[in-house]
Protein backbone atom coordinates (compact mmCIF):
# COMPACT_ATOMS: atom_id res chain seq x y z
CA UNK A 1 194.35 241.01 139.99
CA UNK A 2 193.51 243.75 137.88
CA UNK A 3 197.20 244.83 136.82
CA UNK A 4 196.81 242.61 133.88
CA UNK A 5 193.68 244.21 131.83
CA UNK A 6 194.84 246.34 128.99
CA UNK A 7 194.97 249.76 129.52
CA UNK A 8 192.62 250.24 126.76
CA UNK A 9 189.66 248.79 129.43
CA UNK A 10 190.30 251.45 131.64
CA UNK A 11 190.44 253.75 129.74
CA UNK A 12 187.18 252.77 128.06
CA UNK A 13 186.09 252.89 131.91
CA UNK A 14 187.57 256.08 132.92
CA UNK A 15 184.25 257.92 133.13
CA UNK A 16 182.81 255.81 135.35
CA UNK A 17 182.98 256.29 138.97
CA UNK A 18 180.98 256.64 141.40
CA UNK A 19 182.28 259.92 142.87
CA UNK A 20 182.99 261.19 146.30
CA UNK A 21 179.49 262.41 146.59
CA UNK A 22 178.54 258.40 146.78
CA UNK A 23 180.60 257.23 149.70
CA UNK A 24 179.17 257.04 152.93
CA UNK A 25 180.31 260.33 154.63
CA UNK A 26 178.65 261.87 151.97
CA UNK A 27 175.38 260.37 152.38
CA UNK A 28 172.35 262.78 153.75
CA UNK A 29 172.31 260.68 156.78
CA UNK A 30 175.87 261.87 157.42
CA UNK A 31 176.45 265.15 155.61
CA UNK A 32 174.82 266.81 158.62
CA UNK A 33 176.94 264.89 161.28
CA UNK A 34 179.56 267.32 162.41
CA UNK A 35 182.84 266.77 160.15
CA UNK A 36 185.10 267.59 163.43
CA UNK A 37 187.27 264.07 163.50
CA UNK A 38 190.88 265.01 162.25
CA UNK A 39 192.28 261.35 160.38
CA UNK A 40 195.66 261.35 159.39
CA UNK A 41 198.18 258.79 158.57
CA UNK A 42 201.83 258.71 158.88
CA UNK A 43 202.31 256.90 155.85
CA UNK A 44 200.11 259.65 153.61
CA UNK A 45 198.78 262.83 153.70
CA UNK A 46 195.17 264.20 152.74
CA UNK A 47 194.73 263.58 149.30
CA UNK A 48 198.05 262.20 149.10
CA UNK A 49 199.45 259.09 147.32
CA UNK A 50 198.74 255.63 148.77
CA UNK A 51 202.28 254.26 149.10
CA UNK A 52 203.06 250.99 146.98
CA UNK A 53 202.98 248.77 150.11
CA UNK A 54 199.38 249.28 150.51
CA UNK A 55 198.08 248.45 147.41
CA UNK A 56 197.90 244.99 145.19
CA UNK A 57 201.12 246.03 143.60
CA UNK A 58 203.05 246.13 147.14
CA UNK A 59 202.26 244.05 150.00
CA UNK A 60 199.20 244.72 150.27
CA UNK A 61 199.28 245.43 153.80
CA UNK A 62 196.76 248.10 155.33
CA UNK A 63 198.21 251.62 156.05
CA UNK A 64 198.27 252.93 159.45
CA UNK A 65 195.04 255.29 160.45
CA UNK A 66 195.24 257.77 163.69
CA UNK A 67 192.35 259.64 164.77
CA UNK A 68 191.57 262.84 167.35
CA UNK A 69 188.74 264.93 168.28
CA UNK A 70 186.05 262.37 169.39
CA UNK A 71 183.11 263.54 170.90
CA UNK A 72 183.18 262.82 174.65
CA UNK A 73 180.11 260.79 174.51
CA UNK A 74 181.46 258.80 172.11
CA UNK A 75 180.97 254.71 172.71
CA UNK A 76 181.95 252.99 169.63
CA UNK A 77 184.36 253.64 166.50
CA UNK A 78 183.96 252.63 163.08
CA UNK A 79 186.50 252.97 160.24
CA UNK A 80 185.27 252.77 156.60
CA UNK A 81 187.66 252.49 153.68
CA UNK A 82 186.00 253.20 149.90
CA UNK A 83 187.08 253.29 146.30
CA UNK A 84 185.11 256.38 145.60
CA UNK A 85 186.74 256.25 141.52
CA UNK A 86 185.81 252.47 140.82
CA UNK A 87 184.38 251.65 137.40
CA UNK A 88 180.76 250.46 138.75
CA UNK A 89 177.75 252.56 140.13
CA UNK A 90 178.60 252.57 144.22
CA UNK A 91 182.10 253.09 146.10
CA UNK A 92 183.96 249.49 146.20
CA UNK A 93 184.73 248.50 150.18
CA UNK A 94 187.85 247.65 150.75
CA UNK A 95 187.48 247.82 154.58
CA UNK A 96 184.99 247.97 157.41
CA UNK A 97 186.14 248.00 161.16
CA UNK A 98 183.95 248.51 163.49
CA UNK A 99 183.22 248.27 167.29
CA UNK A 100 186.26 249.75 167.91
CA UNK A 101 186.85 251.54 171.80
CA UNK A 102 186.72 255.13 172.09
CA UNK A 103 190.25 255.04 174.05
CA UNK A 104 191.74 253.83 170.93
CA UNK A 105 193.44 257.04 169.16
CA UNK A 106 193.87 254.97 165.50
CA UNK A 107 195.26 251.83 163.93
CA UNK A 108 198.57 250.43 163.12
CA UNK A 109 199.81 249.49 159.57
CA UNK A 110 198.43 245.82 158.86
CA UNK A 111 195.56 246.25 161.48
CA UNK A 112 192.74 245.30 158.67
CA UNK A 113 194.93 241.64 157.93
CA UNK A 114 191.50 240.24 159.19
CA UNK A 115 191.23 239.01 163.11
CA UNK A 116 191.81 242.15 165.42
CA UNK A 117 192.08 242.60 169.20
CA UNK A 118 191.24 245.94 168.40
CA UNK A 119 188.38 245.98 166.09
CA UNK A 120 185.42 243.42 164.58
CA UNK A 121 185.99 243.17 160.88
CA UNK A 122 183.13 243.75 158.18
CA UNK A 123 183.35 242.56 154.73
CA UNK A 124 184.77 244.61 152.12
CA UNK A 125 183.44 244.56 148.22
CA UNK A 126 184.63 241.21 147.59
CA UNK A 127 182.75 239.38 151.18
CA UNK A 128 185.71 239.33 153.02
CA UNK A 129 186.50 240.53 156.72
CA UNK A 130 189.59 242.35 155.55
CA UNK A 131 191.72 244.52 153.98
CA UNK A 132 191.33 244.61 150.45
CA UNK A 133 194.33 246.15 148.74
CA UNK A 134 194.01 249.40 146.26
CA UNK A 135 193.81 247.25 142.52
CA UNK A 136 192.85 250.02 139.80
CA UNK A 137 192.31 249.16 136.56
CA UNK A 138 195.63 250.47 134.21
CA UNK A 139 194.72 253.34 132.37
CA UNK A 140 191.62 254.26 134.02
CA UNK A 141 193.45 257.39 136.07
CA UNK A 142 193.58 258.72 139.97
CA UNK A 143 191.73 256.63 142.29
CA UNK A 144 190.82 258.42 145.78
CA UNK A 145 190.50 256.31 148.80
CA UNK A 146 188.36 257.43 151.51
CA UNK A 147 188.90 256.58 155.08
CA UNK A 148 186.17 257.56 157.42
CA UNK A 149 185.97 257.58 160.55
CA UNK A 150 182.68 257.93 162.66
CA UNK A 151 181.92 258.24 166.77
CA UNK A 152 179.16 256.74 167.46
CA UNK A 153 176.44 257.06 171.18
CA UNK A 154 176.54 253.28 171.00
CA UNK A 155 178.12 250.28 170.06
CA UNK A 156 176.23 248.50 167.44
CA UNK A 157 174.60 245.09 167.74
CA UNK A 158 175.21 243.50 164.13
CA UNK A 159 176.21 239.78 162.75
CA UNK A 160 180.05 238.72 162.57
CA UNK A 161 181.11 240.57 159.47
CA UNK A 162 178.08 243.12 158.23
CA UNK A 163 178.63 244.80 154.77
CA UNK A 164 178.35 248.30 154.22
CA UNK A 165 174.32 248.76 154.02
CA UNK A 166 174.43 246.34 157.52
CA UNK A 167 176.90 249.04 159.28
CA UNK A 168 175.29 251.81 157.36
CA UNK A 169 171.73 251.13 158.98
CA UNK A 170 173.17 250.23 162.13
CA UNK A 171 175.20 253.75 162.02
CA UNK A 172 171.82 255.78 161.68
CA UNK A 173 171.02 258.03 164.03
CA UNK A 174 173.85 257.50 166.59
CA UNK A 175 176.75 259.13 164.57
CA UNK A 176 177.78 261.99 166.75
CA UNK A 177 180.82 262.70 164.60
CA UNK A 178 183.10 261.90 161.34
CA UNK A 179 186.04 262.64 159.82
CA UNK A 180 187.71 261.95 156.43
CA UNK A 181 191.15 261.35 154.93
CA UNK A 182 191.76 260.91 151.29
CA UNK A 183 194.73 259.14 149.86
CA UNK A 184 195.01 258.20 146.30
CA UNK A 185 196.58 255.64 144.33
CA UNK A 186 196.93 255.39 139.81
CA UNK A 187 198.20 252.32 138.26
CA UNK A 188 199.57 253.68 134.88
């Protein structure tokens, strides 16, 4: 959707983003939640680039997400995905899974399509349950994807498809633990 702007917009947009320091990992609720999750992915590595599949420009399919080193008391899962370099104030969404079992060790590529037998869907940026695909503006440089993970003590009670502040509040005070991979993605 946003292949077509002139690279002249993002460029004019380059200096704003929101920053890592916005994204919900980062957040003083969570800063102080052990960072002892490992997240990798077999299709990226920390801080690596987003493959073209993934993103508006490929497929668009979700990447696959594995995770290790959850707490043993650990009830629930929840997998956030932000745009911690798009040109507005906050981190866009582009995925929210949550209620996910503690047996489960990750998810595989195309998981976040929408309806899961693994995981409840929240709405990402643009109010849907699903995976929204990496869509940078041209010109406006590196765009780092965050996906966090976080154990929670319970499982939380919320409506069909919260948005971020919904999962956010309902995430207070039961995160036992988090982790974080970054991939990144540039449409020049």
């Amino acid at each position: 959707m946003l292949q077509k702007l002139p690279h002249a917009v993002g460029r004019m947009l380059a200096g704003m983003r929101p920053g890592l320091e916005k994204i919900v990992a980062a957040r003083t609720d969570f800063a102080r939640v052990p960072s002892s999750i490992q997240v990798t992915s077999a299709a990226f590595g920390d801080f690596g680039a987003l493959p073209h599949l993934f993103t508006e420009d490929g497929d668009g399919t979700s990447p696959p997400i594995a995770w290790k080193g959850l707490p043993e008391l650990t009830r629930s899962v929840v997998l956030i995905v932000e745009d911690a370099d798009a040109p507005m104030p906050s981190p866009l969404v582009h995925a929210i899974a949550w209620s996910i079992a503690p047996a489960t060790e990750g998810l595989q590529e195309g998981a976040l399509a929408g309806a899961s037998d693994v995981a409840l869907m929240g709405n990402n940026s643009y109010l849907k349950p699903r995976w929204l695909p990496p869509d940078p503006p041209p010109g406006h440089g590196l765009h780092r994807y965050a996906f966090q993970v976080f154990a929670l003590d319970a499982a939380p009670k919320l409506a069909v498809h919260p948005g971020r502040r919904a999962i956010v509040q309902a995430m207070r005070g039961h995160a036992l633990a988090r982790g974080l991979l970054i991939g990144t993605y540039q449409r020049v």
